[in-house]
Every structure is written in C-alpha cells, then in structure tokens.
C-alpha atoms as a PDB file:
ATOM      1  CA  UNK A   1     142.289  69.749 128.831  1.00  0.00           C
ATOM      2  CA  UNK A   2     141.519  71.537 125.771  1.00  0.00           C
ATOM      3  CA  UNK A   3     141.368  75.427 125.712  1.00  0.00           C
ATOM      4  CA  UNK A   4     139.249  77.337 123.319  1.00  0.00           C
ATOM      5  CA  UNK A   5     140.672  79.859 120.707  1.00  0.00           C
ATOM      6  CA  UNK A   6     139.433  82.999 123.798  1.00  0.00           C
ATOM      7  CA  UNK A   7     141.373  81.220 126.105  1.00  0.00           C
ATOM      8  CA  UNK A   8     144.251  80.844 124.249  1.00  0.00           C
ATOM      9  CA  UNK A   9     143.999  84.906 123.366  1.00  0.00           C
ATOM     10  CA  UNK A  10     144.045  85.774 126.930  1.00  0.00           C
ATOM     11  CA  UNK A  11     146.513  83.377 127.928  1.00  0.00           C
ATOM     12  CA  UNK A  12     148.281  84.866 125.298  1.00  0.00           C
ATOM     13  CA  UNK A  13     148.111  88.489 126.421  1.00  0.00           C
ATOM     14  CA  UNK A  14     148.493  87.854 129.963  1.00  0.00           C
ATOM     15  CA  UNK A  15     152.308  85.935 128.610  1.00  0.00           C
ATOM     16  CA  UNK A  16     152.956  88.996 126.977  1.00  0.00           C
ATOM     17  CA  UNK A  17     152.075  91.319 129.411  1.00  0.00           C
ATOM     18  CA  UNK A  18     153.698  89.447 132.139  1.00  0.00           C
ATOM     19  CA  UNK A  19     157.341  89.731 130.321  1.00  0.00           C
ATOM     20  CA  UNK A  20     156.290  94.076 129.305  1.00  0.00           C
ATOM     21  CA  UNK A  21     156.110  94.007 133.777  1.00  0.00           C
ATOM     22  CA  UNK A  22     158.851  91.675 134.178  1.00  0.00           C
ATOM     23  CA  UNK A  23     161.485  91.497 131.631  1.00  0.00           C
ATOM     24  CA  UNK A  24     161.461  87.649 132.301  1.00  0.00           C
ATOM     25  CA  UNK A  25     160.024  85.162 129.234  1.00  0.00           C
ATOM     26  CA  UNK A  26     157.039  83.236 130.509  1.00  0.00           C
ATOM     27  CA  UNK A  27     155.486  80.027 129.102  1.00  0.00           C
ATOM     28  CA  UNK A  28     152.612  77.965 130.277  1.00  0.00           C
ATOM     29  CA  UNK A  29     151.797  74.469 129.470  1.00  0.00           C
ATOM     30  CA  UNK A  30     148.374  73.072 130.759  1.00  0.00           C
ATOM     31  CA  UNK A  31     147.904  68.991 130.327  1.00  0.00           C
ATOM     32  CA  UNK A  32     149.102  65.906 131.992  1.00  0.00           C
ATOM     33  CA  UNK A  33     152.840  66.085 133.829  1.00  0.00           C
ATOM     34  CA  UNK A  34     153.088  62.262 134.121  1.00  0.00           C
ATOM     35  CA  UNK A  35     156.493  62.661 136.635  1.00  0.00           C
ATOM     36  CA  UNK A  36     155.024  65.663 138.446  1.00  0.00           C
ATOM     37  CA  UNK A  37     157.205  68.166 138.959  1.00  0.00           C
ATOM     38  CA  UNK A  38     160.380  66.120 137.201  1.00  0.00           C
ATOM     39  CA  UNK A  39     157.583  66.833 133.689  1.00  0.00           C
ATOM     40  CA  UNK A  40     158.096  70.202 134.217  1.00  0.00           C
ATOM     41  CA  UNK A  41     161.329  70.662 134.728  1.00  0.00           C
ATOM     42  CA  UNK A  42     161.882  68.998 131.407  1.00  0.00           C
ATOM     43  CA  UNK A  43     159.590  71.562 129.592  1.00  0.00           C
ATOM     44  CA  UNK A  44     160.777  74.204 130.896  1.00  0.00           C
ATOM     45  CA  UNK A  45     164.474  73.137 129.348  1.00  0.00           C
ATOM     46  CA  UNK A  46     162.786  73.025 126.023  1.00  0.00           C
ATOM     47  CA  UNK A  47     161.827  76.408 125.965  1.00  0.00           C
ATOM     48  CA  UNK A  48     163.863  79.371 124.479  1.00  0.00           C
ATOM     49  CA  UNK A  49     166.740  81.017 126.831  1.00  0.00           C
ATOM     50  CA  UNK A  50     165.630  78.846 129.683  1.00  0.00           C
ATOM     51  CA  UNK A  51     167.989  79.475 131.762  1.00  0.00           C
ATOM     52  CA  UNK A  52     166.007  83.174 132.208  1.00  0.00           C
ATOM     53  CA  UNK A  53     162.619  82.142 131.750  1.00  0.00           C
ATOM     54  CA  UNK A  54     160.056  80.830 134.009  1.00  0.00           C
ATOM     55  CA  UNK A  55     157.502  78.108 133.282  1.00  0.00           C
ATOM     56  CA  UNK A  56     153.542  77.624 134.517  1.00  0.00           C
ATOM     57  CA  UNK A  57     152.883  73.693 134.379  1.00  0.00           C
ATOM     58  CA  UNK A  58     149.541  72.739 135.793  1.00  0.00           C
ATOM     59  CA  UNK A  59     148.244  69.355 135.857  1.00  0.00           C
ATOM     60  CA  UNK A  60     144.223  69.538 135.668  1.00  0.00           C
ATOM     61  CA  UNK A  61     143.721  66.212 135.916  1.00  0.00           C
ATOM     62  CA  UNK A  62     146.041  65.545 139.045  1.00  0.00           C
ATOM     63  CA  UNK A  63     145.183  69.346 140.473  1.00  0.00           C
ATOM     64  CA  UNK A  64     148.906  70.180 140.397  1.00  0.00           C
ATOM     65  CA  UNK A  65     151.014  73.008 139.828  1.00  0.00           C
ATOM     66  CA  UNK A  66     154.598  73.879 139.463  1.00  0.00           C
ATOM     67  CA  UNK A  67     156.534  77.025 138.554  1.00  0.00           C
ATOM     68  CA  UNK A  68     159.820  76.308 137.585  1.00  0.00           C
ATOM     69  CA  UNK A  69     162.548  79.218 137.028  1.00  0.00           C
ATOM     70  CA  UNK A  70     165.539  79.559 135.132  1.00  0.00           C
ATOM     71  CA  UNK A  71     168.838  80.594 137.210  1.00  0.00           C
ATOM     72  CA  UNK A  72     168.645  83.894 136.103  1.00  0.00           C
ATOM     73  CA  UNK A  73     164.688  84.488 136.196  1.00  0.00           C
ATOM     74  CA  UNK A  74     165.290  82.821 139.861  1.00  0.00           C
ATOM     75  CA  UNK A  75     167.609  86.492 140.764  1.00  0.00           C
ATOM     76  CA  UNK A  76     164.597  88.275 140.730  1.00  0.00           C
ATOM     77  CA  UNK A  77     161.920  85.600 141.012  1.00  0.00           C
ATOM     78  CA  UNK A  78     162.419  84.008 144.596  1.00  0.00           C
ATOM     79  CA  UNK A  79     160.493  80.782 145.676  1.00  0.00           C
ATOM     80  CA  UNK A  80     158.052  82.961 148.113  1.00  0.00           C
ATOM     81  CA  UNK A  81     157.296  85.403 145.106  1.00  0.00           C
ATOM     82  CA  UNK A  82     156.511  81.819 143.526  1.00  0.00           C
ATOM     83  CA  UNK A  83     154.386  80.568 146.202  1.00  0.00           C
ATOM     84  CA  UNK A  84     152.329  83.235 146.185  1.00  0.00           C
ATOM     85  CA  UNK A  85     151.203  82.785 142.429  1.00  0.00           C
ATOM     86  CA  UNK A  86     150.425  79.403 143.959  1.00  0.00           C
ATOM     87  CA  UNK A  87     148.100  80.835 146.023  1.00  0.00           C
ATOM     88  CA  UNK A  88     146.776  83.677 143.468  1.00  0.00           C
ATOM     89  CA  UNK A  89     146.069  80.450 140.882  1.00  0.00           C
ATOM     90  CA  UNK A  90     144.742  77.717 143.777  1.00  0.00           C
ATOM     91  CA  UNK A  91     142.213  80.623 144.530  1.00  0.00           C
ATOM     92  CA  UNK A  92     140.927  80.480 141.051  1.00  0.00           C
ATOM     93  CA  UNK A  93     141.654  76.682 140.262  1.00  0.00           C
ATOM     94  CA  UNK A  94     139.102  76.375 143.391  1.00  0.00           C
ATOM     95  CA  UNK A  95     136.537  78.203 141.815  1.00  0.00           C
ATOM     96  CA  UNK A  96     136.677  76.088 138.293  1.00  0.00           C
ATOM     97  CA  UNK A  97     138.734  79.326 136.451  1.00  0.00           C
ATOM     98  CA  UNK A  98     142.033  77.366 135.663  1.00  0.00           C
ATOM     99  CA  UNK A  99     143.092  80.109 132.586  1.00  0.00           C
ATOM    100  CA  UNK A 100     142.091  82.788 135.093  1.00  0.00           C
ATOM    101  CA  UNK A 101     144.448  81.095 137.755  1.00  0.00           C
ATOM    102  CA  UNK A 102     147.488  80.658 135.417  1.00  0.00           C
ATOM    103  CA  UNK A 103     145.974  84.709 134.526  1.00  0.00           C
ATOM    104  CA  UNK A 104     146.643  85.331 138.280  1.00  0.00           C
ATOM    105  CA  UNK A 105     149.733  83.671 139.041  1.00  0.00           C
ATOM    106  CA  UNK A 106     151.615  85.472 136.126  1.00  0.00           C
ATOM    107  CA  UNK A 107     150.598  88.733 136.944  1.00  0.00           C
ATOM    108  CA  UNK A 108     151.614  88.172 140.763  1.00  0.00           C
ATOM    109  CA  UNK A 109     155.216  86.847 139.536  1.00  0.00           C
ATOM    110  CA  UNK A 110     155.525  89.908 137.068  1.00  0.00           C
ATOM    111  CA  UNK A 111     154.696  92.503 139.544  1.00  0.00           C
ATOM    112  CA  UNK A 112     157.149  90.781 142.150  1.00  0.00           C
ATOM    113  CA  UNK A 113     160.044  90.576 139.757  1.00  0.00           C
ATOM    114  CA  UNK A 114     159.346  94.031 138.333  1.00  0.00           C
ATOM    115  CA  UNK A 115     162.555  96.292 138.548  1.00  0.00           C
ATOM    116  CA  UNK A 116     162.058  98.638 141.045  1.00  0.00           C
ATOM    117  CA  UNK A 117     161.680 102.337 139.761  1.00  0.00           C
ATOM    118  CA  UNK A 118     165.128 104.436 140.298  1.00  0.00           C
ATOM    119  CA  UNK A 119     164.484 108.076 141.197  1.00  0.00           C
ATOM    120  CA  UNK A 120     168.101 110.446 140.770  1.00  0.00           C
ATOM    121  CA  UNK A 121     167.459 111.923 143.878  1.00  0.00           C
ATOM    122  CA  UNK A 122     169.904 114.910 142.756  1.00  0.00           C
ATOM    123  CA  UNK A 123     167.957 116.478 140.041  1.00  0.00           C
ATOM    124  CA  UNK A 124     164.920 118.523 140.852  1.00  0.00           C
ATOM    125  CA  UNK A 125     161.512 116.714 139.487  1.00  0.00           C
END
C-alpha cells in the first residue's frame, strides 16, 4: 500500500504525539507481513530500544493487524489495553480509513499507558 506525503505527516504526528501521552516509542509499518504475526515480531526487534517500544503492523492486503510490545512498554501496555486499539483501528479499517485506524489505535494505547497524575495530598492546592 502506498501512503501519500499527508498521510505520512499525520501518521507522523499521531507517532509523536502518542510517545508526548505515553512515554513509550511507537512505530508503525503498513505493507505485507508474509509470516503474520512472526513478520512483526521481527520488525519490531529492528527498531530502536525495542525492548520499550511498541509496534503497529497491519497487513492491508491480508486485513491483519498486530501490536507487538517490548517487555518494558508491556508494564504499562497490557494485552486488553492492546485489544482495544484493535477495536479503535478495525472500526476505521471497516470504513476504508486504514491511516485513521493506525490514528486510532495509537491514541487509545497512549491514553491507556499514560502515567497516572500524582496529587501530594498534604499540601494545600
């Protein structure tokens, strides 16, 4: 599948936006993943500090997608927050919008492995 230079930009931004929520690296790799899910696993070794990144592989042409996680993006990135990206992305995918489903699915795993805001509950506000 080939993505135009505006898709690439908001790809792009949603990456970077998704790591400001997160703290976790994201990548994304759209094409063919001829062993399935064994494809992605062996992308997501090739990218930087995998061990706390997190990887969107989608398949177009076999209508497949797999997150993969690092161990450490895995702490705060659990399978259900995973699943539903999924969901967030199939919802899209359905409707034709595959760079608004990958869109989706990392804002839905940023916001669910955000740190969680901690209030000093012994100073006044």
């Amino acid at each position: 599948m080939h993505l135009g230079n505006t898709a690439r930009r908001d790809l792009t931004r949603s990456v970077k936006l998704a790591r400001e929520i997160s703290g976790l690296a994201f990548g994304v790799y759209i094409g063919e993943l001829a062993q399935g899910r064994e494809s992605a696993i062996a992308r997501h070794a090739q990218l930087p500090a995998a061990e706390s990144a997190v990887l969107i592989a989608v398949d177009p042409d076999a209508r497949s997608i797999d997150i993969v996680t690092g161990k450490e993006a895995h702490i705060s990135l659990d399978d259900r927050s995973c699943d539903f990206a999924v969901m967030a992305f199939v919802s899209c995918a359905n409707a034709g919008d595959i760079v608004g489903g990958v869109r989706e699915a990392l804002i839905v795993m940023a916001e669910h492995a955000r740190a969680p805001k901690v209030y000093n509950l012994e100073e006044p506000a």
